[in-house]
Protein backbone atom coordinates (compact mmCIF):
# COMPACT_ATOMS: atom_id res chain seq x y z
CA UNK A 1 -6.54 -1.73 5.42
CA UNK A 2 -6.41 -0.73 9.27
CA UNK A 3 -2.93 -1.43 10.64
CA UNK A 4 -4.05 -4.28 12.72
CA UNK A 5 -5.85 -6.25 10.09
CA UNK A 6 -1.60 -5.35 8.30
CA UNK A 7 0.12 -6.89 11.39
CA UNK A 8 -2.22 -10.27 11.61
CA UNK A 9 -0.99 -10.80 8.09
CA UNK A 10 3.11 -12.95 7.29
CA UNK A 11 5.78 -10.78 6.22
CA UNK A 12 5.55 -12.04 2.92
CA UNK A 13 1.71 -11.08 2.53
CA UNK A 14 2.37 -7.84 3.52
CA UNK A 15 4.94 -8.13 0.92
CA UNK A 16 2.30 -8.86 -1.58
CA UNK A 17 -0.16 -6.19 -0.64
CA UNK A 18 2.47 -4.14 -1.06
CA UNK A 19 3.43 -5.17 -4.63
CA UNK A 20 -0.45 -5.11 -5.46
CA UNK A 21 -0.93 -1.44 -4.29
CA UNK A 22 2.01 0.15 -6.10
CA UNK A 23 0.46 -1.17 -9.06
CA UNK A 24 -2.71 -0.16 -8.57
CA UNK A 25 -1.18 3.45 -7.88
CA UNK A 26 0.83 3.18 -11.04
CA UNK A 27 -2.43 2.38 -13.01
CA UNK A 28 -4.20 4.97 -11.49
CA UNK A 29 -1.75 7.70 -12.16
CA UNK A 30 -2.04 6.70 -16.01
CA UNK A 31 -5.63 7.14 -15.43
CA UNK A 32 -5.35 10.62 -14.37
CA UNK A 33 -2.45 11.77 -16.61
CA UNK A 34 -4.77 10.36 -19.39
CA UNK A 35 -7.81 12.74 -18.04
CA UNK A 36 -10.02 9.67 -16.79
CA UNK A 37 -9.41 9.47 -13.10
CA UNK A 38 -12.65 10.85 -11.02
CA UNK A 39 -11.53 9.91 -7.57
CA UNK A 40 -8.34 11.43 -7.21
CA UNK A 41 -8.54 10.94 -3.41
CA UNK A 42 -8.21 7.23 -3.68
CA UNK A 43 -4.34 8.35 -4.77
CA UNK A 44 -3.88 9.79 -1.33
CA UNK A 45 -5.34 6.79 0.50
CA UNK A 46 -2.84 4.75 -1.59
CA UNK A 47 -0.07 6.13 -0.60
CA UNK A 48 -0.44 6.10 2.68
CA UNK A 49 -1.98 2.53 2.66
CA UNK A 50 1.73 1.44 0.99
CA UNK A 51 3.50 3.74 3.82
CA UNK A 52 1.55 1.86 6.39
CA UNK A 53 2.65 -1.28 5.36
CA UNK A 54 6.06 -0.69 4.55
CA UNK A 55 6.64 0.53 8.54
CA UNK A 56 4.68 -2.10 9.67
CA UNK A 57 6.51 -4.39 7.62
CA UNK A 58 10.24 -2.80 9.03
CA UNK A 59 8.75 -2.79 12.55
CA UNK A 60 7.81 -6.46 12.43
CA UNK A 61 11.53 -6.90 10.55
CA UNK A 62 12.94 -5.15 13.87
CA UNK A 63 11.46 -7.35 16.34
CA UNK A 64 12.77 -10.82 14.64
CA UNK A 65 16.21 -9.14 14.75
């Protein structure tokens, strides 16, 4: 997700997203522990999908403040 398509979303979407990436991360770091992961790039571009959303998410928690 680009970080603009993250800020049109409500706090607690982004909440959600959140939630549904970290398990999605946690399943596929089974998958490669296990020895069936093939694209171990989409780890990466997990990661930093969550860390996007979780500074949007303070930034936007900043600003109501």
């Amino acid at each position: 997700m680009k970080a603009k398509e993250i800020r049109a979303l409500a706090a607690d979407e982004i909440k959600a997203k959140i939630a549904d990436t970290r398990e999605e991360l946690m399943k596929l770091r089974f998958q490669q522990v296990t020895g069936q992961l093939t694209d171990t790039s989409r780890l990466r571009t997990l990661r930093r999908e969550i860390a996007r959303m979780e500074t949007i998410l303070a930034d936007a928690q900043k600003a109501t403040k």
